[in-house]
C-alpha atoms as a PDB file:
ATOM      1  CA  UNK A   1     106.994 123.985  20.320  1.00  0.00           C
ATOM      2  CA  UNK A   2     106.371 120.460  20.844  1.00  0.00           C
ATOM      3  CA  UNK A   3     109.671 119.023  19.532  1.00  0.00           C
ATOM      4  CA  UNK A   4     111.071 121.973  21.789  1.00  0.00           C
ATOM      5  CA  UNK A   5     109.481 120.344  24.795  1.00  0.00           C
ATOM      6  CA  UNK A   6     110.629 116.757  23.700  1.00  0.00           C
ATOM      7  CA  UNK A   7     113.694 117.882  23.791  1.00  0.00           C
ATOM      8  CA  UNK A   8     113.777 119.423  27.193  1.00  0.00           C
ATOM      9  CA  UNK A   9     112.590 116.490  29.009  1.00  0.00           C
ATOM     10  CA  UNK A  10     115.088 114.213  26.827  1.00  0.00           C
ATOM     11  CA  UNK A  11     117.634 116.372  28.066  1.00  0.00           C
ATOM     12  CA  UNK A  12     116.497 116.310  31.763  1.00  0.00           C
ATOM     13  CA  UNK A  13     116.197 112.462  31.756  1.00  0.00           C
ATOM     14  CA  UNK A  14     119.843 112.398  31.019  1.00  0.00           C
ATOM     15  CA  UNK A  15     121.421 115.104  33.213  1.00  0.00           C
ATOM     16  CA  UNK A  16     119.293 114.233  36.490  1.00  0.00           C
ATOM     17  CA  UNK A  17     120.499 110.918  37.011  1.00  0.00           C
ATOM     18  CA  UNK A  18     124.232 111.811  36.404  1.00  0.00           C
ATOM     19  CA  UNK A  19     123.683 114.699  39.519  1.00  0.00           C
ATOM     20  CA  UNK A  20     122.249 112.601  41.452  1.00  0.00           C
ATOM     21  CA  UNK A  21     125.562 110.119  41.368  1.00  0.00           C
ATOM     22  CA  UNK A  22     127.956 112.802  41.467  1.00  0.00           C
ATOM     23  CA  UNK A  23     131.217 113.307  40.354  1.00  0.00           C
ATOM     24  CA  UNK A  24     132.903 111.748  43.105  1.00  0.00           C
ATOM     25  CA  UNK A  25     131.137 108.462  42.151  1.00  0.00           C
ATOM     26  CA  UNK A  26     132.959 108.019  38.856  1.00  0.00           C
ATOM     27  CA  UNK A  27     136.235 108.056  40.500  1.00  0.00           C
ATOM     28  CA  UNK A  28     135.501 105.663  44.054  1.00  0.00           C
ATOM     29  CA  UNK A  29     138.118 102.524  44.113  1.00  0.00           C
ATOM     30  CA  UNK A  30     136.319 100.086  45.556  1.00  0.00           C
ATOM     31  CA  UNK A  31     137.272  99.315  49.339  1.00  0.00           C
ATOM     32  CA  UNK A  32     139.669  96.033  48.713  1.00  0.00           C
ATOM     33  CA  UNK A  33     141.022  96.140  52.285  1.00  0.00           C
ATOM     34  CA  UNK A  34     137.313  95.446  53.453  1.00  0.00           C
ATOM     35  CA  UNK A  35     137.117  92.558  50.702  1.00  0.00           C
ATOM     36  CA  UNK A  36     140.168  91.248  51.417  1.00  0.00           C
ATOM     37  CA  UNK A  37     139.673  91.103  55.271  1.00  0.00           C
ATOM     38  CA  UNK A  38     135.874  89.356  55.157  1.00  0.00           C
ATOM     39  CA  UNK A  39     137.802  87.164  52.184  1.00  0.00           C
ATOM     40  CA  UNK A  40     140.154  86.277  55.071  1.00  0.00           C
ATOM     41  CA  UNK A  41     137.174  86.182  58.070  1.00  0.00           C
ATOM     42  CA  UNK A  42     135.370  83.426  55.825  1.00  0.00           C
ATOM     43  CA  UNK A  43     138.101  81.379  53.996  1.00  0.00           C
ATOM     44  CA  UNK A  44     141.497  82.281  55.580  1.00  0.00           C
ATOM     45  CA  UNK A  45     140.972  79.890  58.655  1.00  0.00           C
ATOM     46  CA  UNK A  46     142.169  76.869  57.089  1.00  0.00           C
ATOM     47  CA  UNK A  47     145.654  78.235  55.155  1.00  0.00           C
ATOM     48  CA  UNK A  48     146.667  79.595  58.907  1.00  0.00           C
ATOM     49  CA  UNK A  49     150.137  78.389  58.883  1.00  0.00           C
ATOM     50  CA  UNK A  50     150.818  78.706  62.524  1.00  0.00           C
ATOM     51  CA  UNK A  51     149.911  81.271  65.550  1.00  0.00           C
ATOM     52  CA  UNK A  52     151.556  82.291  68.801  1.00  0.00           C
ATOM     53  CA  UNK A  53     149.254  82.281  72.116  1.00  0.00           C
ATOM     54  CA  UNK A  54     148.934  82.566  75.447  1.00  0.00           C
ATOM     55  CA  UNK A  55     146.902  80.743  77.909  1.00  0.00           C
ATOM     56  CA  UNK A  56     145.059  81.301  81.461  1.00  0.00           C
ATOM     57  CA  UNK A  57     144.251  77.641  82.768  1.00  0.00           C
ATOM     58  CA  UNK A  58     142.350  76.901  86.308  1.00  0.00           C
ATOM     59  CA  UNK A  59     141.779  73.738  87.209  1.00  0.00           C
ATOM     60  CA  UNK A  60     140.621  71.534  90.310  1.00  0.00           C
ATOM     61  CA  UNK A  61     143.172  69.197  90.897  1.00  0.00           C
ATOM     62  CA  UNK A  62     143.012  65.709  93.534  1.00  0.00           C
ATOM     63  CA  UNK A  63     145.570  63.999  94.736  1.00  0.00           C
ATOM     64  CA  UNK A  64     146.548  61.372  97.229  1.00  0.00           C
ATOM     65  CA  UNK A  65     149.693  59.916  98.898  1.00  0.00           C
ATOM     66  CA  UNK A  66     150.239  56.676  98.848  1.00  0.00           C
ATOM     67  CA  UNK A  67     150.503  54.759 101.974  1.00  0.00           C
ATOM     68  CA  UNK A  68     152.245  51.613 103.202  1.00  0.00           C
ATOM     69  CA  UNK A  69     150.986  50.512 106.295  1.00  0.00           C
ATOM     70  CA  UNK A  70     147.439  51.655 107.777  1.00  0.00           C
ATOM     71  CA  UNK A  71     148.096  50.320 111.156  1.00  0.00           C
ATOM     72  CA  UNK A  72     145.296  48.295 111.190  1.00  0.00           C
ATOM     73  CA  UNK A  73     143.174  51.359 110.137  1.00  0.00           C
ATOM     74  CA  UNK A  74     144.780  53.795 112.926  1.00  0.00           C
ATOM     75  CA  UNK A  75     145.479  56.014 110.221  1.00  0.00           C
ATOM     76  CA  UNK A  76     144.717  56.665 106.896  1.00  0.00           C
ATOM     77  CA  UNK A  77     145.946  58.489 103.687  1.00  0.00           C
ATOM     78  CA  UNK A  78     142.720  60.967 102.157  1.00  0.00           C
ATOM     79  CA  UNK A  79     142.170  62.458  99.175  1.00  0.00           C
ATOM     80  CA  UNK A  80     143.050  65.982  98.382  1.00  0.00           C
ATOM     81  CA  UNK A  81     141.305  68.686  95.714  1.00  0.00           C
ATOM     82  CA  UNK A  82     142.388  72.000  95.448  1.00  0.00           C
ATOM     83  CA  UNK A  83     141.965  74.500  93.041  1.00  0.00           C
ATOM     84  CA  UNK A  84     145.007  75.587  91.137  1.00  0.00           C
ATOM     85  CA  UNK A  85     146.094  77.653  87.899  1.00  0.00           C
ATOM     86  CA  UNK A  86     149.049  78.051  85.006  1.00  0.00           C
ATOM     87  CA  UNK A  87     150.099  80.530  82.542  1.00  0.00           C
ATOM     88  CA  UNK A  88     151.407  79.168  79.467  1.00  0.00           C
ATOM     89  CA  UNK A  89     152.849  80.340  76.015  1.00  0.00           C
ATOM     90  CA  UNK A  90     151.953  78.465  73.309  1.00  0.00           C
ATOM     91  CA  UNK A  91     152.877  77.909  69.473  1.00  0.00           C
ATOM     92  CA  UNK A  92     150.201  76.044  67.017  1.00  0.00           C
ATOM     93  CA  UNK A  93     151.078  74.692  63.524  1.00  0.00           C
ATOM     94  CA  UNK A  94     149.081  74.370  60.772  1.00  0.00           C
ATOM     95  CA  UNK A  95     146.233  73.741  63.668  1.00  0.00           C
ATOM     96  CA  UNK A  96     146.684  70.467  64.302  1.00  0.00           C
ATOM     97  CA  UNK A  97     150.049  70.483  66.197  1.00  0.00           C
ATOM     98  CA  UNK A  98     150.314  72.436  69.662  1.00  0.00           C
ATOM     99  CA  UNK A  99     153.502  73.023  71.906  1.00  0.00           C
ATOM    100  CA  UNK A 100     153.270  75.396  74.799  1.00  0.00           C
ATOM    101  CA  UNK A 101     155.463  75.745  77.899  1.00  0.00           C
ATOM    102  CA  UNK A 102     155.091  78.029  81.087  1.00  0.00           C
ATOM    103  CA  UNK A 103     154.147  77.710  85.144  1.00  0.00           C
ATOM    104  CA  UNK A 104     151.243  76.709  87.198  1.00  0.00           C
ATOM    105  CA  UNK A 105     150.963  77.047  90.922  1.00  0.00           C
ATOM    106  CA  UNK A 106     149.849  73.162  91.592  1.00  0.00           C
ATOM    107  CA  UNK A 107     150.056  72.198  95.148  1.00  0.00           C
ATOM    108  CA  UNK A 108     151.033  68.620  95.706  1.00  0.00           C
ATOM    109  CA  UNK A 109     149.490  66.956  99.409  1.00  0.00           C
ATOM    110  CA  UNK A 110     150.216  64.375 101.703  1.00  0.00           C
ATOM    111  CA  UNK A 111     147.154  63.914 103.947  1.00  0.00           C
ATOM    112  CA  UNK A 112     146.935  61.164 107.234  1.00  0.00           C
ATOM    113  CA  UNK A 113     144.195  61.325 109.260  1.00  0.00           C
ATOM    114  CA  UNK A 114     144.147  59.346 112.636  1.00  0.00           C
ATOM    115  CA  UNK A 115     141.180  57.320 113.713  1.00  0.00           C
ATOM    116  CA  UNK A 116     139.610  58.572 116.928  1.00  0.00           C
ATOM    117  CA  UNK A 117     136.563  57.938 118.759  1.00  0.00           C
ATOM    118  CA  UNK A 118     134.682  61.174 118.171  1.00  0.00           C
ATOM    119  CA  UNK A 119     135.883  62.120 114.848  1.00  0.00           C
ATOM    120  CA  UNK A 120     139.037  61.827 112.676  1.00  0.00           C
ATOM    121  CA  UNK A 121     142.344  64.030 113.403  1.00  0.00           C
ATOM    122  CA  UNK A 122     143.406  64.985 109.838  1.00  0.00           C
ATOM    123  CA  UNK A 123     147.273  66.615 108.988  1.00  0.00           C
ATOM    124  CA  UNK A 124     147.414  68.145 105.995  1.00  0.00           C
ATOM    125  CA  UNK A 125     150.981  69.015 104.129  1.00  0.00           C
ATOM    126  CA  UNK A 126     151.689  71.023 101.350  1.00  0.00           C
ATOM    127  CA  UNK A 127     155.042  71.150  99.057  1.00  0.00           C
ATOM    128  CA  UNK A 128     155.752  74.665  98.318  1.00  0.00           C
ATOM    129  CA  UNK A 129     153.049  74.806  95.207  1.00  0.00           C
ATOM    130  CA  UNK A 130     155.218  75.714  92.223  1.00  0.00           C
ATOM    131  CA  UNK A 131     155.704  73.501  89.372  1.00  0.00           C
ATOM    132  CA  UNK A 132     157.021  74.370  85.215  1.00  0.00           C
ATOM    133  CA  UNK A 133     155.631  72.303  82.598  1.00  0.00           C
ATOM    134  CA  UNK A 134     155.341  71.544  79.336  1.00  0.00           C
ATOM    135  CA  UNK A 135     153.154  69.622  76.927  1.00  0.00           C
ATOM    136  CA  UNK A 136     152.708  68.965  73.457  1.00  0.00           C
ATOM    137  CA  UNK A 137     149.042  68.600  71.899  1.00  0.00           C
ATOM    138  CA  UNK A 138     147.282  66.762  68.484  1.00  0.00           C
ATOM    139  CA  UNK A 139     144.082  67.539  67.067  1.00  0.00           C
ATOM    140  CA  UNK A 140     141.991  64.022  66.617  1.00  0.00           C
ATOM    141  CA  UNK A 141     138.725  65.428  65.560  1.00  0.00           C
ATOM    142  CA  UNK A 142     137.610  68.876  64.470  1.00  0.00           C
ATOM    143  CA  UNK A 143     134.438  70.246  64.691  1.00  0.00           C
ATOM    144  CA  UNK A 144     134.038  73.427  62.804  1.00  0.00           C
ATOM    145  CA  UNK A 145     135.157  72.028  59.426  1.00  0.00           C
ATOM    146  CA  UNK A 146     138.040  73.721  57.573  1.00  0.00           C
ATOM    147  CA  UNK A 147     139.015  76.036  60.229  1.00  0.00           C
ATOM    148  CA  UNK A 148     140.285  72.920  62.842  1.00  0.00           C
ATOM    149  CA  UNK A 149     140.328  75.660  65.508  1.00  0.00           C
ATOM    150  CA  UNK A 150     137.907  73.755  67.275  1.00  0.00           C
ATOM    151  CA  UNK A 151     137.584  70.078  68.353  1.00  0.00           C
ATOM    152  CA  UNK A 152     139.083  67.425  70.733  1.00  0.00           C
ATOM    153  CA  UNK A 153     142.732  67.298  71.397  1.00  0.00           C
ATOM    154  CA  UNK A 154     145.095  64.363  73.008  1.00  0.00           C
ATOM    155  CA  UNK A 155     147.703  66.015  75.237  1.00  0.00           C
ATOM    156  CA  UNK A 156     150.999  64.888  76.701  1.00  0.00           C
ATOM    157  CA  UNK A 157     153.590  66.221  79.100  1.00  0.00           C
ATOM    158  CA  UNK A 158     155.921  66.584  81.832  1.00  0.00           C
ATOM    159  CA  UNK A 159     156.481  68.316  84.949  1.00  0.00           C
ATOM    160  CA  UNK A 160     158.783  69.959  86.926  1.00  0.00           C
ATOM    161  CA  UNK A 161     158.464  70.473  90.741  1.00  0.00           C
ATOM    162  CA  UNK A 162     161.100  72.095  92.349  1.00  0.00           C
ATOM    163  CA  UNK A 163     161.708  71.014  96.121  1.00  0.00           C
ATOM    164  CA  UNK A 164     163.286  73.162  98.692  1.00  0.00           C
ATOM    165  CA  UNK A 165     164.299  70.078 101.032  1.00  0.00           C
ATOM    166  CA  UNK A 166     162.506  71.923 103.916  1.00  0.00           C
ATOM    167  CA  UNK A 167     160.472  69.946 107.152  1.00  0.00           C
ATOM    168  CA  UNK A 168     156.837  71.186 106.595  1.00  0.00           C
ATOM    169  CA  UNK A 169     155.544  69.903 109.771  1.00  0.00           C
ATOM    170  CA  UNK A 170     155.605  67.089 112.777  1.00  0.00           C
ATOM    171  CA  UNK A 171     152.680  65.791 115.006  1.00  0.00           C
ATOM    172  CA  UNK A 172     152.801  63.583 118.562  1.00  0.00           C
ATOM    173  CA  UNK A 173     149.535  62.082 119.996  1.00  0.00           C
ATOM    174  CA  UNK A 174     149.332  59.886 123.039  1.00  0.00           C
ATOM    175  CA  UNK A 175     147.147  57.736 124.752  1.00  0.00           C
ATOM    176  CA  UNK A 176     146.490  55.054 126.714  1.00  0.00           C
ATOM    177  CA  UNK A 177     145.342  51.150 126.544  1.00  0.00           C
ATOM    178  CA  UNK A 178     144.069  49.656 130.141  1.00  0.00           C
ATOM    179  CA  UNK A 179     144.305  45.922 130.266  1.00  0.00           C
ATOM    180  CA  UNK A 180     142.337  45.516 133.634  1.00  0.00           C
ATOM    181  CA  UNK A 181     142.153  47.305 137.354  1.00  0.00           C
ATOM    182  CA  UNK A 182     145.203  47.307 139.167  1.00  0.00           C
ATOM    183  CA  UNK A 183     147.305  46.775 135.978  1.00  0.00           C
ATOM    184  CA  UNK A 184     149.238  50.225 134.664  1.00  0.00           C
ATOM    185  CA  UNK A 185     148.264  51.163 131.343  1.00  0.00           C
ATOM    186  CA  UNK A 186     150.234  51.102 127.954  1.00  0.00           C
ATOM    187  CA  UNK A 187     151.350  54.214 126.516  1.00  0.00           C
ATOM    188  CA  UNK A 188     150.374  54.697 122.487  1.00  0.00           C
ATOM    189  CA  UNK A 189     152.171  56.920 120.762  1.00  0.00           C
ATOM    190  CA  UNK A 190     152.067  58.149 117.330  1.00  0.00           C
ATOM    191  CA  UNK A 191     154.780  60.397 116.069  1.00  0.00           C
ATOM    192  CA  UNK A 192     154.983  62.107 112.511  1.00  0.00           C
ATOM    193  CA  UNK A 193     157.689  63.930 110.829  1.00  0.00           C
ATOM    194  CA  UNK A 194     156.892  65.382 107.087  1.00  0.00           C
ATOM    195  CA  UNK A 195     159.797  67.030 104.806  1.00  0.00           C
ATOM    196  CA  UNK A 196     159.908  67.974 101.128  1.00  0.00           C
ATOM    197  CA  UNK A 197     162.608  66.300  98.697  1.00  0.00           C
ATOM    198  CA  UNK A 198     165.586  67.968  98.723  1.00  0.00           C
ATOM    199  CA  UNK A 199     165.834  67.139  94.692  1.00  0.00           C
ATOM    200  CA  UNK A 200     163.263  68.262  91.874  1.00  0.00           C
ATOM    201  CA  UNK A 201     160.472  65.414  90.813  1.00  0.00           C
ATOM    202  CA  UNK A 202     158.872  64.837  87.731  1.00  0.00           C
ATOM    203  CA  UNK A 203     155.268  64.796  86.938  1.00  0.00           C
ATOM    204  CA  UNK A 204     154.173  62.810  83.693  1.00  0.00           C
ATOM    205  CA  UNK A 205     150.588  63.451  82.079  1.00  0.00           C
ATOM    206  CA  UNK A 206     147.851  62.486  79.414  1.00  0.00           C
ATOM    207  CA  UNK A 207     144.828  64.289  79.110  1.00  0.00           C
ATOM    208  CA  UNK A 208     142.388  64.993  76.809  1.00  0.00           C
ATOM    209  CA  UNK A 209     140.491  68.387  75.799  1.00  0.00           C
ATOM    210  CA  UNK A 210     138.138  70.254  74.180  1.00  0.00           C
ATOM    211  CA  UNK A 211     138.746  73.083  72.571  1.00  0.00           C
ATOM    212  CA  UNK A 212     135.749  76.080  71.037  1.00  0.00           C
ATOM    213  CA  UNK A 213     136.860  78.704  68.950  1.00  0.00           C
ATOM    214  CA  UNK A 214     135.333  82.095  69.847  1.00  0.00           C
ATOM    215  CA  UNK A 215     136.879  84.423  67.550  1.00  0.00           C
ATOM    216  CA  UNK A 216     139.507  84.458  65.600  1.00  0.00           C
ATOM    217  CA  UNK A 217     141.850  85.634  68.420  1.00  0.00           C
ATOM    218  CA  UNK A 218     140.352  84.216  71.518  1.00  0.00           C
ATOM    219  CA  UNK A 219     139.705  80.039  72.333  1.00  0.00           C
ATOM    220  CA  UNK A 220     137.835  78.253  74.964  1.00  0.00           C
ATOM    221  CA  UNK A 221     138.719  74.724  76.313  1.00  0.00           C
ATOM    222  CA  UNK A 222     137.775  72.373  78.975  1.00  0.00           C
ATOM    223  CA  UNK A 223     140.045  69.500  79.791  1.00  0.00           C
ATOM    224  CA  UNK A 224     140.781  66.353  82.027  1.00  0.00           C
ATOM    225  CA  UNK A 225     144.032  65.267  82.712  1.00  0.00           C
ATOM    226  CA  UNK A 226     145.903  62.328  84.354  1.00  0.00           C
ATOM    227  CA  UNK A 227     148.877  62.570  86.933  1.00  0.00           C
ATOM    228  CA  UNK A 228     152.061  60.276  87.822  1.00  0.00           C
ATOM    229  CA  UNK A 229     154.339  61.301  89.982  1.00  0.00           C
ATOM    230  CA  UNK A 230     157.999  59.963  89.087  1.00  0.00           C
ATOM    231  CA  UNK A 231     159.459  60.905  92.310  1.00  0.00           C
ATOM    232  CA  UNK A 232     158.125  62.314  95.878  1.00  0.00           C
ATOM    233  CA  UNK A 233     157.668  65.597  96.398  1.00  0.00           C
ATOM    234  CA  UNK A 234     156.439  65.122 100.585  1.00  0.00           C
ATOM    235  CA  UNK A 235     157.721  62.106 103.067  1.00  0.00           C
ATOM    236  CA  UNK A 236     155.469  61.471 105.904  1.00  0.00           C
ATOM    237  CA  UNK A 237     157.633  59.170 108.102  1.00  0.00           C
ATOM    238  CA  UNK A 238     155.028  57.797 111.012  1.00  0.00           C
ATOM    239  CA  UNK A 239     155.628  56.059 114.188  1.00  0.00           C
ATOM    240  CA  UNK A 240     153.502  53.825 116.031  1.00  0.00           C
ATOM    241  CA  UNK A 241     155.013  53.145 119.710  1.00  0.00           C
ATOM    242  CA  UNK A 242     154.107  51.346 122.653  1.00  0.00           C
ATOM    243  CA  UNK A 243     155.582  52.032 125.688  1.00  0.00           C
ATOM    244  CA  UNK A 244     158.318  54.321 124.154  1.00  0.00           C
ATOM    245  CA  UNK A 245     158.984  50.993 122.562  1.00  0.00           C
ATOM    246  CA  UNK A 246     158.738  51.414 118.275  1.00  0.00           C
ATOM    247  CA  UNK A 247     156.558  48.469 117.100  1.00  0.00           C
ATOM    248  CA  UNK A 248     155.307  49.072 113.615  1.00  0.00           C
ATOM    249  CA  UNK A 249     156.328  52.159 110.859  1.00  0.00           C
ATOM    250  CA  UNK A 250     154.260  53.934 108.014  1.00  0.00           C
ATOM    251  CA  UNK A 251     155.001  55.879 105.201  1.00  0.00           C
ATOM    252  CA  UNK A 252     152.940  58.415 103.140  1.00  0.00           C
ATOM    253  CA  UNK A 253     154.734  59.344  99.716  1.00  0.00           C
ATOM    254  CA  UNK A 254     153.712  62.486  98.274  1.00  0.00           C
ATOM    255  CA  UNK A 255     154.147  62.242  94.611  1.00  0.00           C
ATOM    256  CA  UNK A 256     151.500  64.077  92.991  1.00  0.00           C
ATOM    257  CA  UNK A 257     149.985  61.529  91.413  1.00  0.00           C
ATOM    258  CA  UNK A 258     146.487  62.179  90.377  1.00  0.00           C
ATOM    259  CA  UNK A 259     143.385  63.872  88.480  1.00  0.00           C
ATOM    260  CA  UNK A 260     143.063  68.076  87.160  1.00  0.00           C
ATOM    261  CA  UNK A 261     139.689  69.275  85.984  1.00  0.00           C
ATOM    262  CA  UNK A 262     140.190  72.926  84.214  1.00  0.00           C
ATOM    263  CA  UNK A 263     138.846  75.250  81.888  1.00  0.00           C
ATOM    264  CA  UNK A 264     141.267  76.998  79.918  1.00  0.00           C
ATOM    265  CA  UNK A 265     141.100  80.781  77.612  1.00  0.00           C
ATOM    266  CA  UNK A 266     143.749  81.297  75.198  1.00  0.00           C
ATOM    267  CA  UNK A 267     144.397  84.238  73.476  1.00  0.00           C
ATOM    268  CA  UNK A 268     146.199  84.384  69.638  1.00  0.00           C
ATOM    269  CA  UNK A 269     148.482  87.539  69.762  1.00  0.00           C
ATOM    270  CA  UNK A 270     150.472  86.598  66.474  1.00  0.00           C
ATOM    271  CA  UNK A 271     149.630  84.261  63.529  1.00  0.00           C
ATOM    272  CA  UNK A 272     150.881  83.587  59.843  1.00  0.00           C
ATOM    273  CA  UNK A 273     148.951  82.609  56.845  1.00  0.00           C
ATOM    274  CA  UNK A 274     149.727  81.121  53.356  1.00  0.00           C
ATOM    275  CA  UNK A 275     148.307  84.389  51.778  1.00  0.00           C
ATOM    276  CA  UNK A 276     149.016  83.413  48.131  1.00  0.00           C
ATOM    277  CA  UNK A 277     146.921  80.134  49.085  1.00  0.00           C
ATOM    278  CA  UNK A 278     143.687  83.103  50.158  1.00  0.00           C
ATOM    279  CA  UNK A 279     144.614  85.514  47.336  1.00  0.00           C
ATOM    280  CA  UNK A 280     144.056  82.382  45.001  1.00  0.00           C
ATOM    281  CA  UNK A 281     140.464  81.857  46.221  1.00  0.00           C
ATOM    282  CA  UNK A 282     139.279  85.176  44.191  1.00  0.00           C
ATOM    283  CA  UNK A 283     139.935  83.437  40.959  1.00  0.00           C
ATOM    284  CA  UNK A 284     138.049  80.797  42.128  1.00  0.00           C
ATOM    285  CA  UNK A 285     134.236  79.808  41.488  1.00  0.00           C
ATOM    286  CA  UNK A 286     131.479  77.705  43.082  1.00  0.00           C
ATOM    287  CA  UNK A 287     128.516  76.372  41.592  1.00  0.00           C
ATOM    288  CA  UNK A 288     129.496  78.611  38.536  1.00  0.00           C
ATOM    289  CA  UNK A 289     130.143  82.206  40.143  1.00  0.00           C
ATOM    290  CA  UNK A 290     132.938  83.775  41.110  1.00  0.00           C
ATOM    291  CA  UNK A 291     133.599  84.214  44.871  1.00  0.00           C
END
C-alpha cells in the first residue's frame, strides 16, 4: 500500500505542473515583432539613414531700415519686432545633414518717427509679409550620444520676398518757425512717400539652433538667426522743405535686415534605416551576453 501511495504522488508531481502550463504553452512563438521593435526603440537611432519632416516655426523677428540723413535728429529710423511664423518640409541624412524648403509669413518694416515737442509721431510700413525660403543645416555637436537627433546645429540660407511694386502709404506735416514779431514765419514741411520694390529681394541668413529630440517622431528646437537684406523691399523717400522750397532729402531702405528668435516643432512622417546594420546587433554581445 505504501509503494501504491509513492506512486500516486510521483505521478501527481509530474502531471500537475504540465496542467498548469497548458497545451497552448508548448506551441507559443515568441512575439519577435515586439523584440524587434524595442531592438529598434534602443539601438536603431543611429543606422537611421535619412527621414522626411515637417516643421511649424514661430519666431520674433526685429528689424530696422536704414537711414541716410536724420535731419539733424528731426526724424529717426526705429526698430521693429514682430512676431512671425513658417511651414517648412524638410529631408535629414544620416542625422547630421538637413535641407528643408517652404514659406513663412515674415513682415519686413520701414519705421520714421518725427521728433515733436510732446511726443514722437511714428509711421510704420509694412511690405506685403510673404517670403519662401530655404536653408540647409549641419550638426556640430550632439548631445544624446549615438542617436545625433539632438544637439546644436549651424544653419544657412536664403530668402525670397516677393514685391508687388505697390505705394503703401504717404504722410505731410507742417509747421512753422518765427524769427521775431513783425517778421512772417517760415513754413516746415515734411513730406513722405513709401512704395514696395517692384522686383523680388533676397534675404541671406546664419543662425544657429538647438535641437531636443522628444520621440522618435516629434523634435523640439529653439534658434537665433541673423538677417541681410540683398535688396529693398520698402523706399521711404522724405522731404524736408522750407518755404515750399526743398532743402535737404532722406531715405529709409527697407531691406529686412535683422535678428529672428523662434522655437520650432518638427514632426518625422517618413524615415529609412540600414536594417541589416540593426538585424546584425542580435548576434552581437556586450560584456559577454548576448543582446
Amino acid at each position: 500500500m505504501i509503494k501504491r501511495y509513492l506512486l500516486y504522488i510521483l505521478l501527481g508531481l509530474v502531471v500537475l505542473p504540465a496542467c498548469g502550463q497548458g497545451v497552448a504553452d508548448y506551441y507559443r512563438l515568441p512575439d519577435r515583432s515586439r523584440q524587434y521593435s524595442r531592438l529598434l526603440t534602443r539601438y536603431g537611432g543611429p543606422y537611421i539613414r535619412d527621414r522626411w519632416y515637417i516643421a511649424l516655426d514661430g519666431f520674433l523677428r526685429t528689424d530696422r531700415a536704414h537711414l541716410d540723413n536724420s535731419f539733424n535728429g528731426l526724424i529717426e529710423s526705429d526698430r521693429v519686432a514682430k512676431f512671425g511664423g513658417s511651414v517648412v518640409i524638410g529631408w535629414a541624412y544620416r542625422e547630421r545633414w538637413m535641407v528643408e524648403a517652404g514659406y513663412a509669413r515674415m513682415p519686413l518694416h520701414s519705421q520714421v518717427s518725427v521728433s515733436n515737442a510732446n511726443s514722437p509721431l511714428v509711421f510704420r510700413y509694412t511690405n506685403d509679409r510673404n517670403a519662401l525660403i530655404i536653408r540647409g543645416k549641419r550638426l556640430i555637436l550632439s548631445t544624446s550620444g549615438p542617436w545625433l537627433r539632438s544637439g546644436f546645429w549651424l544653419s544657412g540660407g536664403v530668402g525670397l520676398v516677393p514685391n508687388n511694386g505697390q505705394q503703401e502709404g504717404r504722410f505731410s506735416l507742417i509747421g512753422y518757425r518765427y524769427h521775431g514779431r513783425g517778421e512772417t514765419p517760415d513754413t516746415l514741411r515734411l513730406i513722405s512717400s513709401t512704395q514696395t520694390n517692384s522686383r523680388a529681394t533676397i534675404l541671406a541668413e546664419l543662425g544657429a539652433e538647438y535641437n531636443v529630440r522628444l520621440s522618435n517622431n516629434f523634435d523640439l528646437g529653439f534658434s537665433a538667426r541673423k538677417f541681410w537684406g540683398l535688396g529693398n523691399s520698402l523706399t521711404t523717400d522724405v522731404t524736408y522743405s522750407v518755404n515750399r522750397k526743398v532743402v535737404e532729402q532722406a531715405q529709409l531702405q527697407g531691406s529686412g535686415t535683422g535678428m529672428s528668435y523662434g522655437v520650432t516643432l518638427r514632426y518625422t512622417y517618413a524615415m529609412r534605416r540600414n536594417l541589416s546594420n540593426v538585424l546584425e546587433l542580435n548576434g552581437k554581445h556586450r560584456n559577454g551576453q548576448r543582446l
